[in-house]
N, C-alpha and C. Protein backbone atom coordinates (compact mmCIF):
# COMPACT_ATOMS: atom_id res chain seq x y z
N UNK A 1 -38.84 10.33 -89.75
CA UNK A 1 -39.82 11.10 -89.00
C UNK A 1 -39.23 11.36 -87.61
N UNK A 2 -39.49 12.26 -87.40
CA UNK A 2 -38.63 13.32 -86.06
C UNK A 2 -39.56 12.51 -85.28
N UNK A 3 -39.13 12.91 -83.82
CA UNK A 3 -39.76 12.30 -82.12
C UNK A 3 -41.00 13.45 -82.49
N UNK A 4 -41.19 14.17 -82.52
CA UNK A 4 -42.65 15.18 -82.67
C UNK A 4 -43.05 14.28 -83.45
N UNK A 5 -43.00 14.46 -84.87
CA UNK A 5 -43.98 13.94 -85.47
C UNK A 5 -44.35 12.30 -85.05
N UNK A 6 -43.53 11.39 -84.93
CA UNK A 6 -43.95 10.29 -84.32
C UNK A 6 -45.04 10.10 -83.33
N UNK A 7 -45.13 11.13 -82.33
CA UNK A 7 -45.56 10.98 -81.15
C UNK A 7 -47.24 11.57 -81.92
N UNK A 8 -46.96 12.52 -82.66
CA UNK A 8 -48.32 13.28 -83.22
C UNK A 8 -48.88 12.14 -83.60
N UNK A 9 -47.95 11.41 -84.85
CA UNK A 9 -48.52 9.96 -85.37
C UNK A 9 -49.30 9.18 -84.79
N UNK A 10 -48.33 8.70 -83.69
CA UNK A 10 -49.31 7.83 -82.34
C UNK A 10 -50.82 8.05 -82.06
N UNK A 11 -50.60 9.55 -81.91
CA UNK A 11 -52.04 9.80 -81.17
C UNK A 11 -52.76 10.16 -81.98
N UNK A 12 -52.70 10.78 -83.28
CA UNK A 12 -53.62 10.24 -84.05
C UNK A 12 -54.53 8.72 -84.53
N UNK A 13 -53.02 8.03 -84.62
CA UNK A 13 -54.00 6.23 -84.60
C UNK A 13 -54.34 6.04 -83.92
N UNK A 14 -54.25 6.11 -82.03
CA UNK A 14 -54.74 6.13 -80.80
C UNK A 14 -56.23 6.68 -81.19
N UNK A 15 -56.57 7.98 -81.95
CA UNK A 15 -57.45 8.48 -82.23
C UNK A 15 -58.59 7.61 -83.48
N UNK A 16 -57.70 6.75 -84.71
CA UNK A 16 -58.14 6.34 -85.54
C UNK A 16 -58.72 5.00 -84.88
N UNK A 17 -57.85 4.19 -83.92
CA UNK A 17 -58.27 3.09 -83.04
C UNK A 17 -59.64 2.95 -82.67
N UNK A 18 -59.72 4.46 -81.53
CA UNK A 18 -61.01 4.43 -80.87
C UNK A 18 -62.28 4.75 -81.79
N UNK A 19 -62.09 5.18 -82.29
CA UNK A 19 -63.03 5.58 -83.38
C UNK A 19 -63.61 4.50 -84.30
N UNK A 20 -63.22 3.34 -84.74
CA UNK A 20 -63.10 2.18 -85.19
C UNK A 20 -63.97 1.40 -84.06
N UNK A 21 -63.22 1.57 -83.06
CA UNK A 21 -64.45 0.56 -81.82
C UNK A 21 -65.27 1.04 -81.56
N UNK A 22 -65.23 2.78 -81.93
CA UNK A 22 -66.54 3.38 -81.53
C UNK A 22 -67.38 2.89 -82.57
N UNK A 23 -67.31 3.06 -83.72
CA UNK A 23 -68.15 1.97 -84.72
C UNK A 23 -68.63 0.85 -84.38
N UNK A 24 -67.81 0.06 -84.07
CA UNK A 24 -67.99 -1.31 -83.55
C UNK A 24 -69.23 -1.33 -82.37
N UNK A 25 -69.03 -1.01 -81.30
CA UNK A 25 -69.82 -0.43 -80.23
C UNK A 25 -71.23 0.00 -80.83
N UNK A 26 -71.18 0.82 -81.13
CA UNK A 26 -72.45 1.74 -82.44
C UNK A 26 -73.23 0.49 -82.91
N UNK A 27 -72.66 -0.28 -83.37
CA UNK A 27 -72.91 -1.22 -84.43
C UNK A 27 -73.77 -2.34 -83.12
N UNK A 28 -73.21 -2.84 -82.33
CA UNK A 28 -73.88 -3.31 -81.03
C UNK A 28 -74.95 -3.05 -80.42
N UNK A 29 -75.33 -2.11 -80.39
CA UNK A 29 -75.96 -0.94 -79.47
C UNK A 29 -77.19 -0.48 -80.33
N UNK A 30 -77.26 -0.85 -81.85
CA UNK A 30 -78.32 -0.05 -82.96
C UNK A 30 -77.94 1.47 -82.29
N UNK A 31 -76.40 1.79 -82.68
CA UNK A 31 -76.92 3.45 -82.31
C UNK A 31 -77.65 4.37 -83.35
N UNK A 32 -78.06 5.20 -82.62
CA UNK A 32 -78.41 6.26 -84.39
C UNK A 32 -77.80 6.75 -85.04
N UNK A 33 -78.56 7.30 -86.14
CA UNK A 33 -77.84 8.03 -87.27
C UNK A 33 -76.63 9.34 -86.75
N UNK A 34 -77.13 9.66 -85.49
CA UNK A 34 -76.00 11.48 -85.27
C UNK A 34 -74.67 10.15 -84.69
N UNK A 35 -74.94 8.98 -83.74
CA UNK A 35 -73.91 8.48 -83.53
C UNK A 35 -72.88 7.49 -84.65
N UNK A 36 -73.92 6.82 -85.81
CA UNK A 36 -72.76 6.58 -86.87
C UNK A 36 -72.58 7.78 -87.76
N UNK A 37 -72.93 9.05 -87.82
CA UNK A 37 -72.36 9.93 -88.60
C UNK A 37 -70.72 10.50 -88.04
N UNK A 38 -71.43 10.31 -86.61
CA UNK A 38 -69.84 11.36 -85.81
C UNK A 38 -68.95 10.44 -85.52
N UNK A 39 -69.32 8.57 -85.69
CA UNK A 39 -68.42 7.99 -85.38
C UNK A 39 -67.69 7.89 -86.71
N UNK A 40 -67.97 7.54 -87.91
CA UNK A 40 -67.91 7.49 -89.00
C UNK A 40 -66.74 8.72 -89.57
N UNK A 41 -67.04 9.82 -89.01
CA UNK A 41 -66.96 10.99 -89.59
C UNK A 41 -65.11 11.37 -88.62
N UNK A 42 -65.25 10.98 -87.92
CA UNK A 42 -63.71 10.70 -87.04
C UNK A 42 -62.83 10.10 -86.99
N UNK A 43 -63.26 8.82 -88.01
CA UNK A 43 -62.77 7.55 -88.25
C UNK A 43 -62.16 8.15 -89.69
N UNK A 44 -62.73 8.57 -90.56
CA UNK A 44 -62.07 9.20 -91.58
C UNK A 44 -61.32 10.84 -91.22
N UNK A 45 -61.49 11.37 -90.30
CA UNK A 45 -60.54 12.44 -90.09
C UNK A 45 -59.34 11.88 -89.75
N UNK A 46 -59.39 10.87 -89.15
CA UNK A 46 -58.73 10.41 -88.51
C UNK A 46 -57.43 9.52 -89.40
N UNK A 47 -57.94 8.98 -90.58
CA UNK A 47 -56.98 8.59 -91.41
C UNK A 47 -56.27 9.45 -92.42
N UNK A 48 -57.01 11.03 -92.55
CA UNK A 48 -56.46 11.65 -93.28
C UNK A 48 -55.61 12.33 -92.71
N UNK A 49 -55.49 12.96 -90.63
CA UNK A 49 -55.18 13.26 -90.56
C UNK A 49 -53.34 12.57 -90.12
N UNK A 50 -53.41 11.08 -90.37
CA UNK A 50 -52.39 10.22 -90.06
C UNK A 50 -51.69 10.56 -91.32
N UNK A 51 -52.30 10.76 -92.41
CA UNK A 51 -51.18 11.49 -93.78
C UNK A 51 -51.13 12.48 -93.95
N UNK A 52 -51.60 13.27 -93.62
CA UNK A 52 -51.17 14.69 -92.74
C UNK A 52 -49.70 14.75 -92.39
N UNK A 53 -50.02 13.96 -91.43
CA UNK A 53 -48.33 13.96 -90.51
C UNK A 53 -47.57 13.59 -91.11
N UNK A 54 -47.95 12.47 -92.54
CA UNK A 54 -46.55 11.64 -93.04
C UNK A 54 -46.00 13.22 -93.80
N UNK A 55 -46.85 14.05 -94.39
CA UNK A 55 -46.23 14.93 -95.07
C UNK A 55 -45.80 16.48 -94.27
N UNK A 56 -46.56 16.48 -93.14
CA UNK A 56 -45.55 17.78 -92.35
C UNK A 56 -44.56 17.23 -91.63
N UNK A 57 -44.03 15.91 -91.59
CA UNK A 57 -43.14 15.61 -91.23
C UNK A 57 -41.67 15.51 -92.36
N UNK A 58 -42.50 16.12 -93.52
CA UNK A 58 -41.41 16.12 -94.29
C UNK A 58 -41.30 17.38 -94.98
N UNK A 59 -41.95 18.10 -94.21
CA UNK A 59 -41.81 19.83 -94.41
C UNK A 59 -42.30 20.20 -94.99
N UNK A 60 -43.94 19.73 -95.30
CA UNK A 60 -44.98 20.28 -96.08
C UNK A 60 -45.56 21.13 -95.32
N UNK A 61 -45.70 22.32 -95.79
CA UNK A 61 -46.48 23.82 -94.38
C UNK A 61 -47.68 23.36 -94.90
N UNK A 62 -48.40 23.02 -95.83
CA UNK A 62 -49.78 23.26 -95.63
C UNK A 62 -50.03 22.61 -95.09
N UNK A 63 -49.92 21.06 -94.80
CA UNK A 63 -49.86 19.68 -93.93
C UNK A 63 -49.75 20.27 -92.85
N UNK A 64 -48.98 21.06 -92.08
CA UNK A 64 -48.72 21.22 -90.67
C UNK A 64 -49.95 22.28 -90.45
N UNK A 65 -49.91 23.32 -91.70
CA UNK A 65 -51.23 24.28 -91.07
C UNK A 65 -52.62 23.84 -90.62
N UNK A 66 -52.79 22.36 -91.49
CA UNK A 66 -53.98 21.86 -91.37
C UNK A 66 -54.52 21.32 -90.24
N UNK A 67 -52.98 20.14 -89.83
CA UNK A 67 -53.03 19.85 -88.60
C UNK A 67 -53.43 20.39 -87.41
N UNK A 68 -52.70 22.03 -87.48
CA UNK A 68 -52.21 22.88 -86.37
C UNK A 68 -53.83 23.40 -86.05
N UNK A 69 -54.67 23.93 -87.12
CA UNK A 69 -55.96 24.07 -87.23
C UNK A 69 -56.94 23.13 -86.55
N UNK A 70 -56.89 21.80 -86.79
CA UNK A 70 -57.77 20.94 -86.50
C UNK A 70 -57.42 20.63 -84.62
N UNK A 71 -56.14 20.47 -84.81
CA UNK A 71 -55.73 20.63 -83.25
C UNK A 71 -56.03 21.15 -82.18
N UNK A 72 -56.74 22.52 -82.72
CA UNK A 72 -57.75 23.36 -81.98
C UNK A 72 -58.62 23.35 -82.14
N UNK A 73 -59.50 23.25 -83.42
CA UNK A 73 -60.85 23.27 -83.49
C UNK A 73 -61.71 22.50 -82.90
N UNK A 74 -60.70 21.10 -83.23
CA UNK A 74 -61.78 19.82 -82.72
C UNK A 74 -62.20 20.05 -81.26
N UNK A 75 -61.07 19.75 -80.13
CA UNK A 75 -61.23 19.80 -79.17
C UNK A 75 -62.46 21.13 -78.98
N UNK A 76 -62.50 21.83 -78.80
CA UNK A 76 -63.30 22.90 -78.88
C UNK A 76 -64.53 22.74 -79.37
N UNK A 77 -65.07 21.93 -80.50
CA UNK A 77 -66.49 21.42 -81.04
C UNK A 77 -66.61 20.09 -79.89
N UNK A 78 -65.42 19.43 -79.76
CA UNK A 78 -66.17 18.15 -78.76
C UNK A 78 -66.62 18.74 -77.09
N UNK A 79 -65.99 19.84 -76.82
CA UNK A 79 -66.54 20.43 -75.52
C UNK A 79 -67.90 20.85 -75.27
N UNK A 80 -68.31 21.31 -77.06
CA UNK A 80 -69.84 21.63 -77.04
C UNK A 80 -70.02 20.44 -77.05
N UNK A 81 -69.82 19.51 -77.70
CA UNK A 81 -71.12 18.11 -77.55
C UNK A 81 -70.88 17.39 -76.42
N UNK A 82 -70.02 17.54 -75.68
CA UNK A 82 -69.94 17.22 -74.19
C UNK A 82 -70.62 17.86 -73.18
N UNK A 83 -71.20 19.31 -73.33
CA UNK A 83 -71.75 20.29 -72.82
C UNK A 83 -73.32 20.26 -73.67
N UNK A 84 -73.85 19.82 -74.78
CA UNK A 84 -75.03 19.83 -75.39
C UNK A 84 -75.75 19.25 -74.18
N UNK A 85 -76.65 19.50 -73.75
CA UNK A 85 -77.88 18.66 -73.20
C UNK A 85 -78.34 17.63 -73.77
N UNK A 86 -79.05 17.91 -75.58
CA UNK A 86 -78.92 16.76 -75.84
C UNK A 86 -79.10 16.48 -77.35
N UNK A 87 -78.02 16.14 -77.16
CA UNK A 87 -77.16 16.08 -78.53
C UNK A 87 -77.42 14.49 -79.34
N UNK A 88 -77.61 13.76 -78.66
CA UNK A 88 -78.24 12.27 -79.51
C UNK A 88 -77.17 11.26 -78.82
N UNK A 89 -76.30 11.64 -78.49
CA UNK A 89 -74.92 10.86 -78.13
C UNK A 89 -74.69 10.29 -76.60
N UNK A 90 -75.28 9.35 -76.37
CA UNK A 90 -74.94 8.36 -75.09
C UNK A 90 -73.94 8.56 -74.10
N UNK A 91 -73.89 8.62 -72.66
CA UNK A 91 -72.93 8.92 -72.06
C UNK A 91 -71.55 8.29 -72.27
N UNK A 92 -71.89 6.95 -72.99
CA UNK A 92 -70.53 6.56 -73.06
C UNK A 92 -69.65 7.36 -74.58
N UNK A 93 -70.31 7.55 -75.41
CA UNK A 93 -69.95 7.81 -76.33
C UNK A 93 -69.51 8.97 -76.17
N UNK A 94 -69.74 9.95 -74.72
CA UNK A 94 -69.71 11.63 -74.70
C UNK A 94 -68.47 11.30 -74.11
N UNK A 95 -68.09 10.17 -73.10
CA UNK A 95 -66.60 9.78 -72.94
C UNK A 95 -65.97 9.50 -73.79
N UNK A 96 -65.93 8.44 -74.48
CA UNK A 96 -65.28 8.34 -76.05
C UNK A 96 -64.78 9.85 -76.80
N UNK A 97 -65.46 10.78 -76.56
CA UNK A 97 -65.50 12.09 -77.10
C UNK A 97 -64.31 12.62 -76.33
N UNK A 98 -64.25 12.62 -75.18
CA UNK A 98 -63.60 13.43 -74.65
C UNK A 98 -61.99 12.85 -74.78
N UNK A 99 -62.04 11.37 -74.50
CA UNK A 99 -60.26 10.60 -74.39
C UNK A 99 -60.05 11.30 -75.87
N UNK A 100 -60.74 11.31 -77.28
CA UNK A 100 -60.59 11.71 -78.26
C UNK A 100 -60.14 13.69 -78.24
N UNK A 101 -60.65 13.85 -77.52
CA UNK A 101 -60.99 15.44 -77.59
C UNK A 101 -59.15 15.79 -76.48
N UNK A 102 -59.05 14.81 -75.48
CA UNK A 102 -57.79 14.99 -75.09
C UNK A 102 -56.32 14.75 -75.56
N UNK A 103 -56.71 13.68 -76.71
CA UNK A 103 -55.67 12.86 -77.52
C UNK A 103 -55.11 14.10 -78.22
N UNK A 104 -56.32 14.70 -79.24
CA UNK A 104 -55.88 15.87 -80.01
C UNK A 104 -55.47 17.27 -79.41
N UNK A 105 -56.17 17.18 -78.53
CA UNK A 105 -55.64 18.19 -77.55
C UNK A 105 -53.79 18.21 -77.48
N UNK A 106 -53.76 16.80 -77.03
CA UNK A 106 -52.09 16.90 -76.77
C UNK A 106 -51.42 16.63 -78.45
N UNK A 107 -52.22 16.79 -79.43
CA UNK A 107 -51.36 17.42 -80.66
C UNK A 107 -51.07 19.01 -80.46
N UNK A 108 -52.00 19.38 -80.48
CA UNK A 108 -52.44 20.77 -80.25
C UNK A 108 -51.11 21.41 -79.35
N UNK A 109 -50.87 20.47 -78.03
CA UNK A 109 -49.27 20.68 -77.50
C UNK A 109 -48.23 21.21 -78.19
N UNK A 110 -47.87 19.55 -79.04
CA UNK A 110 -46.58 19.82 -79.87
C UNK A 110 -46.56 20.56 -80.53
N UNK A 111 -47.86 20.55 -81.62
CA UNK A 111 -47.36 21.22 -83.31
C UNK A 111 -47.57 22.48 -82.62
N UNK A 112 -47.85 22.94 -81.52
CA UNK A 112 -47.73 24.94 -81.18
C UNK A 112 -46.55 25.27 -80.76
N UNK A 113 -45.87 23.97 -80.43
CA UNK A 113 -44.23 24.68 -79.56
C UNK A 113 -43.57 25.30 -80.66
N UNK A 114 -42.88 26.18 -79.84
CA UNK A 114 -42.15 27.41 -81.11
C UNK A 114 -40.94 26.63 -81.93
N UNK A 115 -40.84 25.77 -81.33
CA UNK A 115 -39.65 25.16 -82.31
C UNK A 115 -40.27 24.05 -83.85
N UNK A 116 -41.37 23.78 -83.19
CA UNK A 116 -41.99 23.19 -84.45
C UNK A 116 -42.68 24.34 -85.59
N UNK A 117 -43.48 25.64 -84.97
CA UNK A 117 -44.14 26.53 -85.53
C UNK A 117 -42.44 27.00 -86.59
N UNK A 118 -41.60 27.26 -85.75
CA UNK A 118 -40.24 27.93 -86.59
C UNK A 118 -39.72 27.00 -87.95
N UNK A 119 -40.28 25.87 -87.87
CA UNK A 119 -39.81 24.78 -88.85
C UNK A 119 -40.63 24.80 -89.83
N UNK A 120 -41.78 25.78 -89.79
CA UNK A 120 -42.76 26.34 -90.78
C UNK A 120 -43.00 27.20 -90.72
N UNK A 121 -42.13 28.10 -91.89
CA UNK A 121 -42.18 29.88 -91.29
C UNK A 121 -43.19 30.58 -92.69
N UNK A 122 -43.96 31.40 -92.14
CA UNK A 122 -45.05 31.86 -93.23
C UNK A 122 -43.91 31.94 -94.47
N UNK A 123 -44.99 32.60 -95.62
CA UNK A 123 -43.89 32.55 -96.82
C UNK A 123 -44.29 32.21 -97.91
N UNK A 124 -45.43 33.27 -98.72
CA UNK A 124 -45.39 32.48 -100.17
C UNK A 124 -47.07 31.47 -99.72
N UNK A 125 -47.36 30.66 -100.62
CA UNK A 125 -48.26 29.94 -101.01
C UNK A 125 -48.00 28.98 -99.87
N UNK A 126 -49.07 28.27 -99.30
CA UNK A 126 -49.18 26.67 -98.88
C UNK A 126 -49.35 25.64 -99.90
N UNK A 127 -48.36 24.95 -99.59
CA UNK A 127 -48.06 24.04 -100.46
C UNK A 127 -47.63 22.41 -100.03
């Protein structure tokens, strides 16, 4: 696994980590149902998206498209629930959101630099 993908790696488990204590926390706290759904629900993005990487690191394009997708989306849905008035989710947890929302963010970095996008050039089916 290349220095990109490693580093993607990282911050995904960085991502799978917090998400795990955000459970934990949740679990402390009796949070509600919107906070163990979204903690829950990150905690498993979060492991799929760690095999994700094992396979665009080995030159699977659909693996990298998926990534490259979520890389943007997320951040972008956690800005609304950082911006909701009121969304069910505790101030601490709207922080939790955001170190999360910045982690992927700095995927969003790498997998766009042109030298990684060139290492997956359209073409045919995703596969």
């Amino acid at each position: 696994m290349d220095k990109k993908w490693a580093s993607v790696r990282a911050l995904f488990v960085a991502v799978l980590v917090i998400s795990v204590a955000t459970l934990g926390v949740t679990a402390l706290v009796g949070g509600n149902w919107v906070m163990w759904l979204r903690a829950a629900a990150v905690a498993a993005a979060s492991v799929w998206l760690v095999a994700l990487t094992r396979q665009a690191a080995r030159g699977r394009r659909a693996a990298y498209v998926r990534i490259r997708f979520v890389s943007l989306a997320a951040p972008l849905g956690i800005v609304l629930i950082l911006l909701a008035p009121d969304s069910g989710y505790p101030g601490w947890m709207k922080a939790e959101q955001a170190v999360v929302g910045v982690l992927v963010a700095a995927v969003a970095l790498i997998v766009n630099q042109r030298a990684v996008r060139e290492a997956y050039p359209k073409g045919g089916k995703l596969g």
